[in-house]
Protein backbone atom coordinates (compact mmCIF):
# COMPACT_ATOMS: atom_id res chain seq x y z
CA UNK A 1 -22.88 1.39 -11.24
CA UNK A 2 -19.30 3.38 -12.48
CA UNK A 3 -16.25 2.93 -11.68
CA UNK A 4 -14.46 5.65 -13.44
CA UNK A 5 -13.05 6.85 -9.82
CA UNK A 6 -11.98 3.58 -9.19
CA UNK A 7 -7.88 2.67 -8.03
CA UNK A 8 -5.70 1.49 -11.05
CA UNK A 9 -2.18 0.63 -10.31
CA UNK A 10 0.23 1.71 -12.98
CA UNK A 11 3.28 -0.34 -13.65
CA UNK A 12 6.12 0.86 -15.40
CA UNK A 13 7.49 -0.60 -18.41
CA UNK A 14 9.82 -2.86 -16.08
CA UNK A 15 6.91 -4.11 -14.29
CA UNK A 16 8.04 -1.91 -11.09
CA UNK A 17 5.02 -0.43 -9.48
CA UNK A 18 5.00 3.11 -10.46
CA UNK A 19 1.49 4.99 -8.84
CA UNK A 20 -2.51 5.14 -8.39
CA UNK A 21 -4.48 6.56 -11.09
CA UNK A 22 -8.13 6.38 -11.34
CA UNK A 23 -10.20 4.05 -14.03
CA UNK A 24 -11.10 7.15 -16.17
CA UNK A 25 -7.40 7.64 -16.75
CA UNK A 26 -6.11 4.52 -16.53
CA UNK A 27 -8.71 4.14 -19.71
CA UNK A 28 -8.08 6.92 -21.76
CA UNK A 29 -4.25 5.87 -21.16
CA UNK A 30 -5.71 2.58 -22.76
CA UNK A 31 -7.23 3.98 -25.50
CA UNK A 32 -4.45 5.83 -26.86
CA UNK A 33 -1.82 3.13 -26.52
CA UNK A 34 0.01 4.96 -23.75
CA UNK A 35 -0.42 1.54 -21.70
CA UNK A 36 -1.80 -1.95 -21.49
CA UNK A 37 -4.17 -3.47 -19.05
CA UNK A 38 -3.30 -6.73 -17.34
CA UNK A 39 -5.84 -9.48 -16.15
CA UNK A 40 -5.64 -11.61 -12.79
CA UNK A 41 -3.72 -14.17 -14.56
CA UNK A 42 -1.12 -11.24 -16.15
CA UNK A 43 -2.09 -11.39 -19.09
CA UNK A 44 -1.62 -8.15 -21.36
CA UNK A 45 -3.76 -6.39 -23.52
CA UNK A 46 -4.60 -3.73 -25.59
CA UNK A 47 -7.48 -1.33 -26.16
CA UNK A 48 -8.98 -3.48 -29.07
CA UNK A 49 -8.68 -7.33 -27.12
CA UNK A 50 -9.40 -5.69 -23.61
CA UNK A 51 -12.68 -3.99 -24.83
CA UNK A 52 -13.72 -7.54 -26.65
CA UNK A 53 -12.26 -9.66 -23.41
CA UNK A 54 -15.01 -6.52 -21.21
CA UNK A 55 -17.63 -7.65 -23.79
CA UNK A 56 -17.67 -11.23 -22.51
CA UNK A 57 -17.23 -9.95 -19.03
CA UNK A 58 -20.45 -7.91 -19.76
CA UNK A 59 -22.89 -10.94 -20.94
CA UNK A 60 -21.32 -13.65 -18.97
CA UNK A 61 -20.01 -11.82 -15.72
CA UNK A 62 -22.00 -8.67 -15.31
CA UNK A 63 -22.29 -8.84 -11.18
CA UNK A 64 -18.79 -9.74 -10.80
CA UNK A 65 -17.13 -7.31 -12.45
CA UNK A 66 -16.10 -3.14 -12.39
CA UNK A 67 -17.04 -1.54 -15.42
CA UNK A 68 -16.98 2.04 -16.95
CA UNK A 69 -20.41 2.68 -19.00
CA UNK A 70 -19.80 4.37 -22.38
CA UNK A 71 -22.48 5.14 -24.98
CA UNK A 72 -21.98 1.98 -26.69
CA UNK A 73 -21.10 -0.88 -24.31
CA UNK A 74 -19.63 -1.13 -20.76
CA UNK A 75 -15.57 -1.53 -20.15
CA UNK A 76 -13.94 -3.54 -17.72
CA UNK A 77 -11.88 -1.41 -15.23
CA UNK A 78 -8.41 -3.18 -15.06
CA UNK A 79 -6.75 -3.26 -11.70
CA UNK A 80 -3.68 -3.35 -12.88
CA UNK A 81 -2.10 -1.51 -16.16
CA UNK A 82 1.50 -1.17 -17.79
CA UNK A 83 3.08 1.55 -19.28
CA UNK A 84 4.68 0.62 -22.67
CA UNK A 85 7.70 3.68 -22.71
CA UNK A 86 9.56 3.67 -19.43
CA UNK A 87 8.61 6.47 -17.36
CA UNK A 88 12.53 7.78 -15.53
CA UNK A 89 11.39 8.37 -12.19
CA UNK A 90 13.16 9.01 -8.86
CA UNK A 91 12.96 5.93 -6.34
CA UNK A 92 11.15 7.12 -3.52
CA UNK A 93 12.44 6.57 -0.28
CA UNK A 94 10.80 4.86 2.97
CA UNK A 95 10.37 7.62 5.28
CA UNK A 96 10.19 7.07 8.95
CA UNK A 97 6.80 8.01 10.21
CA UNK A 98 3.87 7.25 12.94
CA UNK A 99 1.88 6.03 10.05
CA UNK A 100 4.15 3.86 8.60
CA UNK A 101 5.48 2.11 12.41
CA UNK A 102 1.72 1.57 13.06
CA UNK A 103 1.80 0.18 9.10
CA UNK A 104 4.85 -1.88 9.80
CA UNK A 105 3.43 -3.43 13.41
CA UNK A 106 0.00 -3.82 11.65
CA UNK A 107 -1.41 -1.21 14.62
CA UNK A 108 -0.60 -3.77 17.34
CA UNK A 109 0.56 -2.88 20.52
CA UNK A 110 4.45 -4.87 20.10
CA UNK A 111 4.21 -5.37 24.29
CA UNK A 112 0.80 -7.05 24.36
CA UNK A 113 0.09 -8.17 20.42
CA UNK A 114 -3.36 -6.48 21.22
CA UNK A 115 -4.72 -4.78 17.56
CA UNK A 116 -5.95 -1.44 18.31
CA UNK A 117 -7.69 1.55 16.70
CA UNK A 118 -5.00 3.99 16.06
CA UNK A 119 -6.86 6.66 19.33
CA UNK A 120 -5.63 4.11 21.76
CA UNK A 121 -2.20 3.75 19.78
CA UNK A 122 1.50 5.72 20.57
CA UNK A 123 4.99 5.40 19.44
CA UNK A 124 7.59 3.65 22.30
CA UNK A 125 11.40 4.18 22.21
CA UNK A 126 12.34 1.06 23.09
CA UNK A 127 15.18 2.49 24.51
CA UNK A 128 13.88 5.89 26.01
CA UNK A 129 15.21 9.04 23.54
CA UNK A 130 16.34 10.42 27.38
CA UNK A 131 18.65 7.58 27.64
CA UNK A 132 20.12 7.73 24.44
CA UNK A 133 17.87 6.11 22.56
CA UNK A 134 17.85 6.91 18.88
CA UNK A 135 14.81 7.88 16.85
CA UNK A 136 14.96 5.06 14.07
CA UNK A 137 13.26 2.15 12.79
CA UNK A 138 15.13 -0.18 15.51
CA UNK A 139 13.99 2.09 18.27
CA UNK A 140 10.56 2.50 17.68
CA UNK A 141 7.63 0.22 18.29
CA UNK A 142 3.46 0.58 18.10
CA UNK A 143 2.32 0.51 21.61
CA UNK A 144 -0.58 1.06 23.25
CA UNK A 145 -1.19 4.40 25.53
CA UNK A 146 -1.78 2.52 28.47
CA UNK A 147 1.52 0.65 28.18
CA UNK A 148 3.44 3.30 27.32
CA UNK A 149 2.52 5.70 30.21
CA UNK A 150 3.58 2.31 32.08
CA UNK A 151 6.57 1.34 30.33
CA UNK A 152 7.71 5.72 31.56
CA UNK A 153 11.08 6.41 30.79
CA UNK A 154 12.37 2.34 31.56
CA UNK A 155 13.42 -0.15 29.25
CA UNK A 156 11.29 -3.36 28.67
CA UNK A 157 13.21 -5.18 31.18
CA UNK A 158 13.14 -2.94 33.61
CA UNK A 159 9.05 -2.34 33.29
CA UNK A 160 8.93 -5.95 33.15
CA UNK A 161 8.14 -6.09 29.28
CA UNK A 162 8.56 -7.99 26.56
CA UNK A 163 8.76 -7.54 22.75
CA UNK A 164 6.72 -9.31 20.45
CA UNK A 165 9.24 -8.90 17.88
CA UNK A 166 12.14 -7.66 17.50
CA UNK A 167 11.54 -3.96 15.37
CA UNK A 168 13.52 -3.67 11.87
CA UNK A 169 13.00 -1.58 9.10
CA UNK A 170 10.93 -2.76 6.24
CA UNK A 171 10.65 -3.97 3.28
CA UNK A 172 8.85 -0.98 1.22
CA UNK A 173 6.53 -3.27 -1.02
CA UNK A 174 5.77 -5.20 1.89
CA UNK A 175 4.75 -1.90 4.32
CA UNK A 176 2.91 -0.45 1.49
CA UNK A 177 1.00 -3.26 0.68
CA UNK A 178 -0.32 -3.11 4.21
CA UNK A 179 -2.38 -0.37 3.56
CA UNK A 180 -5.90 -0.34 3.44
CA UNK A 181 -5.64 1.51 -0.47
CA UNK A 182 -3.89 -1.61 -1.79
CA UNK A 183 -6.79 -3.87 -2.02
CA UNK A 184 -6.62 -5.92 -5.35
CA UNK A 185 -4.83 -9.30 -4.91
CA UNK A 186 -3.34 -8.59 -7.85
CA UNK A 187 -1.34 -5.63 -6.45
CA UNK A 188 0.92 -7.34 -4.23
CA UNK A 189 3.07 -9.27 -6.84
CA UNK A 190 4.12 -5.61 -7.97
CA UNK A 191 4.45 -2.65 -5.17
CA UNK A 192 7.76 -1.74 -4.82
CA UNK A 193 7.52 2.33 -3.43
CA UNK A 194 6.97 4.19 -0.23
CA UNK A 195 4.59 6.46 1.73
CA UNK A 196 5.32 9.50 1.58
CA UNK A 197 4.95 11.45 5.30
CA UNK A 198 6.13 13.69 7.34
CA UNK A 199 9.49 12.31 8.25
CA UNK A 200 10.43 11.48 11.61
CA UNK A 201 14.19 12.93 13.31
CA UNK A 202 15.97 12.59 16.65
């Protein structure tokens, strides 16, 4: 089996999470020194070491590993990879979005702490927009429909409900890393970015 559409995360020189490419050019990046792969135990390496350290990974580990087939041997897909030139980009922000509340609340229902898929899923203000309530990440809390036709245009004490927790903005490594696309164990010691989606306003 190939891998070459596989998810690479690509670090920047500074170790900072940078984006998702795919194996086949997370490779080729490899290959001509634009980057270095790192292992599960962060150690670097470059085209030369990696493709030995995938030929030991091909006779010793062959069912438990990714590889990319070329006409000669088989390479290891790294999960991880750095850039060796720092790459100037702009810091994205954490935009405030349906996708990432339901991210941040882990697509629980913050009333009942009932996980749900996202069809039985809404957005709450807390305190209802029609009583002032503001449209922000202190305001707005995954809740199911049922509780949130319910809830109407009352506080939580008033509909006789109760928070979970109380609803903050997050951390953007930490929302990110929520997301089913961040997968590899490896991952989580390095996002750092944000979603980017349609924006939310009062």
């Amino acid at each position: 089996m190939t891998h070459t559409n596989a998810d690479v995360l690509v670090l920047n020189k500074n170790w900072a999470a940078l984006r998702i490419v795919t194996a086949a050019e997370a490779l080729a990046d490899l290959f001509v020194g634009r980057v270095e792969a790192i292992d599960n135990d962060f150690q670097t390496y470059d085209f030369a070491s990696w493709h030995e350290l995938s030929g030991y990974a091909a006779e010793f580990e062959p069912g438990e590993q990714r590889f990319v087939r070329t006409v000669a041997s088989r390479i290891l897909v790294p999960s991880v990879v750095r850039l060796l030139k720092f790459d100037r980009v702009k810091r994205a922000t954490l935009r405030l979005s349906r996708k990432n509340i339901y991210l941040r609340d882990n697509f629980t229902c913050q009333y009942t702490g009932k996980k749900l898929p996202t069809s039985e899923l809404n957005l709450d203000h807390v305190v209802p927009a029609s009583r002032g309530g503001r449209t922000c990440w202190e305001n707005l809390v995954c809740c199911s429909v049922e509780i949130n036709a319910r809830k109407g245009n009352r506080t939580p004490g008033e509909a006789g409900l109760k928070l979970i927790r109380r609803p903050r903005k997050p951390d953007p490594g930490q929302l990110l890393f929520c997301s089913p696309r961040f997968r590899h164990d490896t991952w989580k010691h390095f996002v750092d970015a944000a979603y980017w989606n349609t924006e939310l306003h009062d």
